[in-house]
Each structure stands twice: as structure tokens, then as C-alpha cells.
C-alpha atoms as a PDB file:
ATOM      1  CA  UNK A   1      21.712 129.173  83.626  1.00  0.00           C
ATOM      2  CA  UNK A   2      20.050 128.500  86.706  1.00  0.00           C
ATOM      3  CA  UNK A   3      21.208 125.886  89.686  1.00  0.00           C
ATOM      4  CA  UNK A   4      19.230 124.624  92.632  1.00  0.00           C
ATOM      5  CA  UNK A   5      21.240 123.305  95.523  1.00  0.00           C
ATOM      6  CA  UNK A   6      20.331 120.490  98.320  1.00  0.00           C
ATOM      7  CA  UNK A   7      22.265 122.203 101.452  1.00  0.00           C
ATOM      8  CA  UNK A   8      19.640 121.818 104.195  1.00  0.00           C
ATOM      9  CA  UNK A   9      20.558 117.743 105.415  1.00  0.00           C
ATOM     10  CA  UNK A  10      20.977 117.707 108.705  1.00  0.00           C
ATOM     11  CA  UNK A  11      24.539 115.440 107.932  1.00  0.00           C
ATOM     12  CA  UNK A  12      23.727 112.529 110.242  1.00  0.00           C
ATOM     13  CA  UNK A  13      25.933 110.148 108.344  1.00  0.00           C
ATOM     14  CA  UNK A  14      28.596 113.052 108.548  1.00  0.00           C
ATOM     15  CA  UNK A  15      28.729 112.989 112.185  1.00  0.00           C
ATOM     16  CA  UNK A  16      30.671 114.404 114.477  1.00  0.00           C
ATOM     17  CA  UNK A  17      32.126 116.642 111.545  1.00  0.00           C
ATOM     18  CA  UNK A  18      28.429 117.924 111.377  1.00  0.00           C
ATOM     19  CA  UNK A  19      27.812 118.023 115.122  1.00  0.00           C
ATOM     20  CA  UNK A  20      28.470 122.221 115.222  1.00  0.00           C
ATOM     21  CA  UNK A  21      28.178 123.121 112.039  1.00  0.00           C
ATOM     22  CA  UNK A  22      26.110 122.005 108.688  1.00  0.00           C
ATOM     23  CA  UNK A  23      27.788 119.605 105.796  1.00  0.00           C
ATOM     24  CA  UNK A  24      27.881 122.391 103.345  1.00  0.00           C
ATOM     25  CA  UNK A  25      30.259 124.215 105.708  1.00  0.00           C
ATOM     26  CA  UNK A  26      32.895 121.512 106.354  1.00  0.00           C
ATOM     27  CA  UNK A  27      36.256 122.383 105.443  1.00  0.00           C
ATOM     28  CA  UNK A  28      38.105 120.900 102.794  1.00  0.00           C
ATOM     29  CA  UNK A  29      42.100 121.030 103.044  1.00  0.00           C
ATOM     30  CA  UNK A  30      41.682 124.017 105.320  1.00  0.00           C
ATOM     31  CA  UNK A  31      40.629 126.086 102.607  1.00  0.00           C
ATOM     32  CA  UNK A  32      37.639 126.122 101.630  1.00  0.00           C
ATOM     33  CA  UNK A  33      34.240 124.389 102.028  1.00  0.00           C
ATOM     34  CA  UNK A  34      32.144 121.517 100.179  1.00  0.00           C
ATOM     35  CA  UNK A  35      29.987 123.899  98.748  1.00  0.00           C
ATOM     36  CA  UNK A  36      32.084 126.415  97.873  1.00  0.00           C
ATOM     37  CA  UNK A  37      33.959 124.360  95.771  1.00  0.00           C
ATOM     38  CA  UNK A  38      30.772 123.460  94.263  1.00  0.00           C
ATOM     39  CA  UNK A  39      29.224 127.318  93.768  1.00  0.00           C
ATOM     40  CA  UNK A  40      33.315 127.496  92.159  1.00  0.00           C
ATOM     41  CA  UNK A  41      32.799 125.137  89.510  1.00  0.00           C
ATOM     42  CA  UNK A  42      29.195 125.860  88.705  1.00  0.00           C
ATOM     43  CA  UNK A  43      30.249 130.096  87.844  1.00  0.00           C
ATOM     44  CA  UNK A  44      32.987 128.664  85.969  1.00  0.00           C
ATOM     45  CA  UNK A  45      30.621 126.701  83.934  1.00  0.00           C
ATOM     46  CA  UNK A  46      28.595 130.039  83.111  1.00  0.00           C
ATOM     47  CA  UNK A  47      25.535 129.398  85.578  1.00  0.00           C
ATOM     48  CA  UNK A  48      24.798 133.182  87.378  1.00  0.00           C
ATOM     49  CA  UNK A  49      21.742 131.799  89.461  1.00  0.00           C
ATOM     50  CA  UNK A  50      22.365 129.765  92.182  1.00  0.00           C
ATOM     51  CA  UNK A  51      19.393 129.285  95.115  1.00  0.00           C
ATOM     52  CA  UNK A  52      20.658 127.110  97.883  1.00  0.00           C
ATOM     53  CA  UNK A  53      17.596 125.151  99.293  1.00  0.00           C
ATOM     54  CA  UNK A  54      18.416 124.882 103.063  1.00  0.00           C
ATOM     55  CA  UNK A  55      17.153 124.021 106.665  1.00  0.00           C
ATOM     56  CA  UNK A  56      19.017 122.964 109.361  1.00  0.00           C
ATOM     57  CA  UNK A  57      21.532 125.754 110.692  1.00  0.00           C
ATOM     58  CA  UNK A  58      20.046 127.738 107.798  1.00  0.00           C
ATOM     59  CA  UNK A  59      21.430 131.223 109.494  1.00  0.00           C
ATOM     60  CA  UNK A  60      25.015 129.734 109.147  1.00  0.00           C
ATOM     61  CA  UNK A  61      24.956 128.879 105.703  1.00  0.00           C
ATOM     62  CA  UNK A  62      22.786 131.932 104.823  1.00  0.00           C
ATOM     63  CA  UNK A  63      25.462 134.235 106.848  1.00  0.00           C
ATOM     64  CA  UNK A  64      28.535 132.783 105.368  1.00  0.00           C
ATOM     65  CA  UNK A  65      27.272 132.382 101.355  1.00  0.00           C
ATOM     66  CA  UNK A  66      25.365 135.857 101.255  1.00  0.00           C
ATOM     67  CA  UNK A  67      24.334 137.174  98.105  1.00  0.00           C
ATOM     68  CA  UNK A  68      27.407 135.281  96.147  1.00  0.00           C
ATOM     69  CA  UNK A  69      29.032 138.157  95.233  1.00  0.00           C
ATOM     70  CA  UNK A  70      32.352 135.899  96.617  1.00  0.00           C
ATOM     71  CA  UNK A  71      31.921 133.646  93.947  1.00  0.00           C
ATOM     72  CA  UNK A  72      30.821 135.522  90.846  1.00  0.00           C
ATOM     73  CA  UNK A  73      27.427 134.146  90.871  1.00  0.00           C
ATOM     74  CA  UNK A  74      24.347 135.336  92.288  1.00  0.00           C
ATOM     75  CA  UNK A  75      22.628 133.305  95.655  1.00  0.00           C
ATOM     76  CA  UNK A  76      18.963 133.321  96.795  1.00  0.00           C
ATOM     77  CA  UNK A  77      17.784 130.851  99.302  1.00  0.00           C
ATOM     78  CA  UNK A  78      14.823 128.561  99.410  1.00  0.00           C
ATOM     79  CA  UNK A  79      13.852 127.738 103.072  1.00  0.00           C
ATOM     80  CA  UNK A  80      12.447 124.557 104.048  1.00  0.00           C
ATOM     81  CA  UNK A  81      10.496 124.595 107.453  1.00  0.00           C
ATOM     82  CA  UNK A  82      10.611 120.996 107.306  1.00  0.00           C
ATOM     83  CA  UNK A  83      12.209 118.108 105.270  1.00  0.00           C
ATOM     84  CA  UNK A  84      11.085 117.422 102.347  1.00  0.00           C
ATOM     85  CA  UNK A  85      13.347 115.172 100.929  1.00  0.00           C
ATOM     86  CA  UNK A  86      15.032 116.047  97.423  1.00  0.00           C
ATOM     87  CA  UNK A  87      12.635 116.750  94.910  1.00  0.00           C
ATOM     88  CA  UNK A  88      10.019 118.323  97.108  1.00  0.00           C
ATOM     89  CA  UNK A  89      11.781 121.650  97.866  1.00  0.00           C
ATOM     90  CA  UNK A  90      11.885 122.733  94.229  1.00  0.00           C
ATOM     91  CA  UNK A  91       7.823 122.907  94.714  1.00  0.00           C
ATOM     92  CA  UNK A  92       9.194 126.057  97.161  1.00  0.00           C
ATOM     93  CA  UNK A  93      10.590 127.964  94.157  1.00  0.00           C
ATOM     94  CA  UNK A  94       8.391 130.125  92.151  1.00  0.00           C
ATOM     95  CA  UNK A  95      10.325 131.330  89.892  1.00  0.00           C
ATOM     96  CA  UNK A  96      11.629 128.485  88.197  1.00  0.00           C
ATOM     97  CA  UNK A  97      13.293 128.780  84.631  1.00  0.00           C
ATOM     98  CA  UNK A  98      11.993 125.951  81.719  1.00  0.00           C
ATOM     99  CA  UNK A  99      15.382 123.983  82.855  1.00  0.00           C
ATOM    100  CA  UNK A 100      17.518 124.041  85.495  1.00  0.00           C
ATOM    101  CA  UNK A 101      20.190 122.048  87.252  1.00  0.00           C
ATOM    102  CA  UNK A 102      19.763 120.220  90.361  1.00  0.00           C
ATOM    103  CA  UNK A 103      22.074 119.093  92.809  1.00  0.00           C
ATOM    104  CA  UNK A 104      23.463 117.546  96.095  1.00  0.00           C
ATOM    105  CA  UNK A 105      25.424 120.038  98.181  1.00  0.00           C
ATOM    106  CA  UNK A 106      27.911 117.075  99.109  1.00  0.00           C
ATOM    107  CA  UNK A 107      29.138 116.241  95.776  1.00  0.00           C
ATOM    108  CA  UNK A 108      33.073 116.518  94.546  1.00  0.00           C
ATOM    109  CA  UNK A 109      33.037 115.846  90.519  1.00  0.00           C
ATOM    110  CA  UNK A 110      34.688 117.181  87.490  1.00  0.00           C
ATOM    111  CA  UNK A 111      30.979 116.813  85.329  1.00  0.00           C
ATOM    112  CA  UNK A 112      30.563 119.504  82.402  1.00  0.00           C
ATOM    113  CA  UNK A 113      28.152 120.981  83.822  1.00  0.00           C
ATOM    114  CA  UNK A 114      27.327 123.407  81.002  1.00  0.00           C
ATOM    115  CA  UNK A 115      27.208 120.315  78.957  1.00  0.00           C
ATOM    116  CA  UNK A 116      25.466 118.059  80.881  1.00  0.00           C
ATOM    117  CA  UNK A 117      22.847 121.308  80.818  1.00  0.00           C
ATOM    118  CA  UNK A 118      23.187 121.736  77.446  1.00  0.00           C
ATOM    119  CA  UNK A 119      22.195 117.686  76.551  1.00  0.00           C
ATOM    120  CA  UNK A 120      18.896 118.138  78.560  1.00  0.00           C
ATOM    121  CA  UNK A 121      17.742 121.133  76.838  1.00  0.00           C
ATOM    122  CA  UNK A 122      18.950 119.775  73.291  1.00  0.00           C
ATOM    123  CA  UNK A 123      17.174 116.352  73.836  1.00  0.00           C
ATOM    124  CA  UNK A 124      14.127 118.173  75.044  1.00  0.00           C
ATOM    125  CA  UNK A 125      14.033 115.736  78.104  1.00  0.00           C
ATOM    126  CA  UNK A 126      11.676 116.012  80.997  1.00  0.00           C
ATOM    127  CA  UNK A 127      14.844 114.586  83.920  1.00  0.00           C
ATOM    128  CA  UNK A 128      18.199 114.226  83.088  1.00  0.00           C
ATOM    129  CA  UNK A 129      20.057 111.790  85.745  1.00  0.00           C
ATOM    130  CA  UNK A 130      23.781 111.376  85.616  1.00  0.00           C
ATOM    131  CA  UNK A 131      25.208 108.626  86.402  1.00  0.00           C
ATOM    132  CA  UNK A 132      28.181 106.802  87.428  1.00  0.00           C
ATOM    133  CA  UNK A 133      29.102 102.994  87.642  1.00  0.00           C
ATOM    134  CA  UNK A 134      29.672 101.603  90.634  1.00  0.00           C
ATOM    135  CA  UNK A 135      30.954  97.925  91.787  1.00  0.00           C
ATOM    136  CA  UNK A 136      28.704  96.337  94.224  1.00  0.00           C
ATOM    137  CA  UNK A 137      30.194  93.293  95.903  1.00  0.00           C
ATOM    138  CA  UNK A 138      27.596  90.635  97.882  1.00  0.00           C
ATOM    139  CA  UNK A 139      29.022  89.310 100.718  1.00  0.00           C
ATOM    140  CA  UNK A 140      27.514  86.096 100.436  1.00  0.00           C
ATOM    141  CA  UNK A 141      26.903  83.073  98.383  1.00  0.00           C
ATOM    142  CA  UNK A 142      23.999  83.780  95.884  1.00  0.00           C
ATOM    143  CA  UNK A 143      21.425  80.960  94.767  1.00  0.00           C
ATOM    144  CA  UNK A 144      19.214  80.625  92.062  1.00  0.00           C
ATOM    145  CA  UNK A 145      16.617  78.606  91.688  1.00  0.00           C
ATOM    146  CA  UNK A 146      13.499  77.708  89.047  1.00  0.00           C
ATOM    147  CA  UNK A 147      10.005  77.908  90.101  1.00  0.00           C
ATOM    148  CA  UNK A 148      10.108  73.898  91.500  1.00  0.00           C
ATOM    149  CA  UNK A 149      12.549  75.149  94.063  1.00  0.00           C
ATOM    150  CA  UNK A 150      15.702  73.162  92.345  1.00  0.00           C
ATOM    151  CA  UNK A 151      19.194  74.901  92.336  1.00  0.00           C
ATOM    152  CA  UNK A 152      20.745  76.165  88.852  1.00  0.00           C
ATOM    153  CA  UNK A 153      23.420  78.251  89.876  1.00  0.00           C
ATOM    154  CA  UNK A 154      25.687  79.326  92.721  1.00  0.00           C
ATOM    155  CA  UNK A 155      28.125  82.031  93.069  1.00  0.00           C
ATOM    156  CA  UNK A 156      30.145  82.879  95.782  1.00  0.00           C
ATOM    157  CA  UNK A 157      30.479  86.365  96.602  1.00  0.00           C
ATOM    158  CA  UNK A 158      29.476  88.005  93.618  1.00  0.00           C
ATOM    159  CA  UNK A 159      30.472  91.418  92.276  1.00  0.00           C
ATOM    160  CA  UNK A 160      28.035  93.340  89.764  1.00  0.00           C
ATOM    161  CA  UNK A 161      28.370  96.196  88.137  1.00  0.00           C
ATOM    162  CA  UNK A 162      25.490  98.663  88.573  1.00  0.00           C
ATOM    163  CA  UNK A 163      24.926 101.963  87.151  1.00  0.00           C
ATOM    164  CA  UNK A 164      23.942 104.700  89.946  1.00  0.00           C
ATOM    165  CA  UNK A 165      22.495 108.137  90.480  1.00  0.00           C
ATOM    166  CA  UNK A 166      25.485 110.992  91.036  1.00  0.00           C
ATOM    167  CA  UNK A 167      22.946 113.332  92.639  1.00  0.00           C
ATOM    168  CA  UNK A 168      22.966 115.519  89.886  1.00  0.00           C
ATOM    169  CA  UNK A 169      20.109 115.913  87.530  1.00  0.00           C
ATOM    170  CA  UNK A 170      18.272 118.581  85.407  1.00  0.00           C
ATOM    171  CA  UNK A 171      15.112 118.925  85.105  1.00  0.00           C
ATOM    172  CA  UNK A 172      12.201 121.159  83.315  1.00  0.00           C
ATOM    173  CA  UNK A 173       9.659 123.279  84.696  1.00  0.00           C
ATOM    174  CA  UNK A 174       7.078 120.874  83.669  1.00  0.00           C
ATOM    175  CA  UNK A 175       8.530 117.840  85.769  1.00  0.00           C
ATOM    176  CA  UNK A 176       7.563 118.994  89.065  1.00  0.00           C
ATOM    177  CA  UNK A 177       4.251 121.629  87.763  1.00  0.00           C
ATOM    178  CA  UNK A 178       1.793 119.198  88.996  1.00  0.00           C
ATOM    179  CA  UNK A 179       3.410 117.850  92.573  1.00  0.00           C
ATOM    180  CA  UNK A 180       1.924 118.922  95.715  1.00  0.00           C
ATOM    181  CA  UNK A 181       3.607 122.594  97.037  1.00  0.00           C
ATOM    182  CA  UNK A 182       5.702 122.063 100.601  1.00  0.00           C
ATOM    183  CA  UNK A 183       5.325 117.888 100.167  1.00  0.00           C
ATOM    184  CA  UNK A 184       7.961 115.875 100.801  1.00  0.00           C
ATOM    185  CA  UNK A 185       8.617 113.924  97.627  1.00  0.00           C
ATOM    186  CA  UNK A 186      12.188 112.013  96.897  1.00  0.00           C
ATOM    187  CA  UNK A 187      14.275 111.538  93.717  1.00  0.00           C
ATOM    188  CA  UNK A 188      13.024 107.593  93.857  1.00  0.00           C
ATOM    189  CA  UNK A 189       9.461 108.880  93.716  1.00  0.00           C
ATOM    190  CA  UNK A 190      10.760 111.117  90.710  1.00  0.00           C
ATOM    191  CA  UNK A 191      11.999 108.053  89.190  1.00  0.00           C
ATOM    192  CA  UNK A 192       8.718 105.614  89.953  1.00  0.00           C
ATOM    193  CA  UNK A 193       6.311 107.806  88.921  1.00  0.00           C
ATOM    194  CA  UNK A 194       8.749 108.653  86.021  1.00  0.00           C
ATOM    195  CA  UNK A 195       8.594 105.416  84.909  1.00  0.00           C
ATOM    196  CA  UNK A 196       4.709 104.528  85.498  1.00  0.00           C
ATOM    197  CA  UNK A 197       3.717 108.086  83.730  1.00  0.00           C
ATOM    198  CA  UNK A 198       6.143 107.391  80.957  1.00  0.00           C
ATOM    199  CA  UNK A 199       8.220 110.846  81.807  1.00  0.00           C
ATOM    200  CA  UNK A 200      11.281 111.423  79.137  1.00  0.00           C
ATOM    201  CA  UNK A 201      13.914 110.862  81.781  1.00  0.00           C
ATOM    202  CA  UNK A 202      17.458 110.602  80.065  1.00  0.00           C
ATOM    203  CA  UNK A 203      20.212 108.748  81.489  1.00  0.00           C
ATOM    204  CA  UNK A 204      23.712 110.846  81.015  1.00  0.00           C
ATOM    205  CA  UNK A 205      26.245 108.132  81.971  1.00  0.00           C
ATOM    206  CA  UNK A 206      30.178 109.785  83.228  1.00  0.00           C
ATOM    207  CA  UNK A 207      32.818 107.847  83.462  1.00  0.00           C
ATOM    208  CA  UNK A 208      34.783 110.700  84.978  1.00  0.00           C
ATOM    209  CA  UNK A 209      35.774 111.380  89.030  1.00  0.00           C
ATOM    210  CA  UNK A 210      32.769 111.508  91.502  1.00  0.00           C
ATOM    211  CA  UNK A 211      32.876 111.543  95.251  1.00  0.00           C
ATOM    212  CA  UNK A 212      29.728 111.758  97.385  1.00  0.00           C
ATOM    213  CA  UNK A 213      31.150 113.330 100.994  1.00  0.00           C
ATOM    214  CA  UNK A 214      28.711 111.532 102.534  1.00  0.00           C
ATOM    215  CA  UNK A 215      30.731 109.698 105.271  1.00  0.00           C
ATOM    216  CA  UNK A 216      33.578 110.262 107.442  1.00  0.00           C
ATOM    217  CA  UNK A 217      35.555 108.017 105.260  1.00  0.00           C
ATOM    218  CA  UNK A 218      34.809 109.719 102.322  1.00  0.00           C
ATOM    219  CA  UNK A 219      35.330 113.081 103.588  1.00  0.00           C
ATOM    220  CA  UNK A 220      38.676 112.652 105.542  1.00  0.00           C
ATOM    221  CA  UNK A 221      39.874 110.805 102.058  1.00  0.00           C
ATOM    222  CA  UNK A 222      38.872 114.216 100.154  1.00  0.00           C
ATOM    223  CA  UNK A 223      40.246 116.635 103.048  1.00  0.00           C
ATOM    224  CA  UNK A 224      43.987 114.822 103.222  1.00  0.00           C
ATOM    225  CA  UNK A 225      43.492 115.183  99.452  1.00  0.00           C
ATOM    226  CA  UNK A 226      42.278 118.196  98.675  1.00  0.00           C
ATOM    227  CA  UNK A 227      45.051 119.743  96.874  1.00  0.00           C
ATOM    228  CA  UNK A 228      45.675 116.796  94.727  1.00  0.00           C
ATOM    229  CA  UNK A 229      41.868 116.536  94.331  1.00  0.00           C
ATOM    230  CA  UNK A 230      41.610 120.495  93.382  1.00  0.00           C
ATOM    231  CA  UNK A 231      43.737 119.697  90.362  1.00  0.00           C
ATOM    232  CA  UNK A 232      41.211 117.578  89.200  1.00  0.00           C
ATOM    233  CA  UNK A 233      38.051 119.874  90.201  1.00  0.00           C
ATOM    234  CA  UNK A 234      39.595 122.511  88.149  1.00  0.00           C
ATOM    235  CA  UNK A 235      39.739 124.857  90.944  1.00  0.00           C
END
């Protein structure tokens, strides 16, 4: 099995943890880094091919990672001379597998990742998203109204529900055959033209644990926490 990984952000949100060094380096608990934890869990789930899309700092991550011989798997490297968002660096990879897992290097989850792998292949499905609910509070009174302007309904500070992208997908060969090569092209795009092209995109909701590491918040939460938090990353 075959994984592509997003490691070449420039961390902005991340900052000043990602002033010196790239996000994919940070430490975790003093141990280890984000995405070693990841490359961890990903050889434990049976995938031997990683390639680690990257750009900024590129000769750190490239000098640290290697060839993966660390971490029982084997790493190439796909390098971006400029961003192209998430979807547009696959277009960099020639030799792409029929399916393949795709993922943010940020990303602290105990997914099955073999079986989330397994799903897209046995559903034949073009993009398969995972997904995790989320509560999204609005901070202010919501109105609605009816197309003479008159009020039906208030609510004050609303919370909904909402069902959002893990960055974490798989996806076939086919899905990205016909984008343009070295383009920058996003997951929404994916999604949009998805939609409009009627793609077979499955939705593979997890009710599991998910943290994105993609503030200072979130990242000094999983670094005090990292040996509780191992526990549950089964590393």
C-alpha cells in the first residue's frame, strides 16, 4: 500500500513553533515528531511506500526522514518548487498506484488506515473523504426570513452540528489523470468539480479521536499530552 504525504506548508498558523524549523519536524512530548508518529502508524497498518510531498525547508525534512529505513517503511520525496495547494502535488508523482492514501502531515488520529484503504478499493470509489463531526457554535443571533422580508424564526447563538473533512482521503489513479501537471489545485476544487462531474466520492464518517496540529493551541494541548495521547495512537 502506497501513502502520499502533505509535509511542504510553510506552518504559518503554527508560528513561532515553525519559525526555525518546518511543522512536520515539531516535537511532540520530547520524543518524537508529528510526522513520525504519522510514518509510525501508517507501517503498522502494512503501507511500505510512503513519498512525502514537501517544499519549504525541504533539505530538513529530506535530511532527517531519509530513505525510512527508521521506520520500516520505504520514503521517496515529491518536490514542489512552488505551492500547489493539496491536490495539485499528486500531478508531480508519476508513478502512482490505482489507489493510494492521501494525507495531511499535521494530523494525530487513531483511523484504520488499512481499513479505511481497504473500503475505497472494495467500493470501487473514485475519492474517499473521512470525516469527523464537529460542533460549530455562531456567535450571534440568527434570523430567518421568507422571500417578503418577514421574520419566522430567531435563535440565539446557535450550535450545529456539521460533518467535516479529517484531511485524509484516498483516491484512484483516475481522479487526478486528467488535471493540469505542476497546477495548483485544492481538495475544495476536488470536491466542486467532484460534485459537478458526478465523481464517486464516498464519505467514510469516524467517530473516533482526531486532532489537526494546526495551531498553537492545538499543538501545546497534544505536546503536554503526548504520552497519554500515544496510548491512544497506538504507538
Amino acid at each position: 500500500m502506497r501513502a502520499i504525504i502533505m509535509a511542504g506548508g510553510k506552518g504559518v498558523r503554527l508560528r513561532p513553533y515553525t519559525t526555525l524549523i518546518p511543522k512536520p519536524l515539531v516535537p511532540l512530548g520530547g520524543q518524537v515528531s508529528i510526522l513520525e508518529v504519522v510514518l509510525m502508524q501508517l507501517a503498522n497498518a502494512g503501507f511500505t511506500h510512503v513519498t512525502l510531498a514537501v517544499n519549504h525547508l525541504a533539505h530538513l525534512i529530506m535530511a532527517y526522514f531519509g530513505d525510512g529505513s527508521r521506520w520500516g517503511v520505504r520514503i521517496d520525496y515529491s518536490l514542489e518548487n512552488e505551492p500547489l495547494s493539496t491536490i495539485g502535488p499528486l500531478t508531480l508523482i508519476d508513478d502512482l498506484p490505482d489507489n493510494f492514501l492521501v494525507m495531511n502531515g499535521d494530523i494525530l488520529c487513531d483511523l484504520d488506515f488499512k481499513d479505511f484503504y481497504d473500503q475505497h478499493v472494495k467500493h470501487s470509489s473514485d475519492v474517499s473523504v473521512s470525516t469527523f463531526q464537529r460542533e460549530a457554535k455562531i456567535d450571534f443571533g440568527v434570523l430567518r426570513y421568507d422571500e417578503n422580508m418577514k421574520l419566522y424564526e430567531f435563535e440565539e447563538k446557535p450550535t450545529y452540528e456539521v460533518d467535516v473533512s479529517m484531511g485524509i482521503y484516498c483516491l484512484s489513479k483516475n481522479s487526478i489523470a486528467k488535471l493540469p501537471k505542476g497546477k495548483s489545485y485544492g481538495f475544495d476544487n476536488l470536491m466542486l468539480d467532484g460534485i459537478k462531474n458526478n465523481t464517486n466520492i464516498r464519505i467514510s464518517p469516524f467517530n473516533g479521536y482526531w486532532l489537526d496540529i494546526g495551531r498553537p493551541d492545538d499543538y501545546e494541548y497534544a505536546d503536554q499530552n503526548f504520552e497519554e495521547l500515544s496510548k491512544k495512537l497506538g504507538i
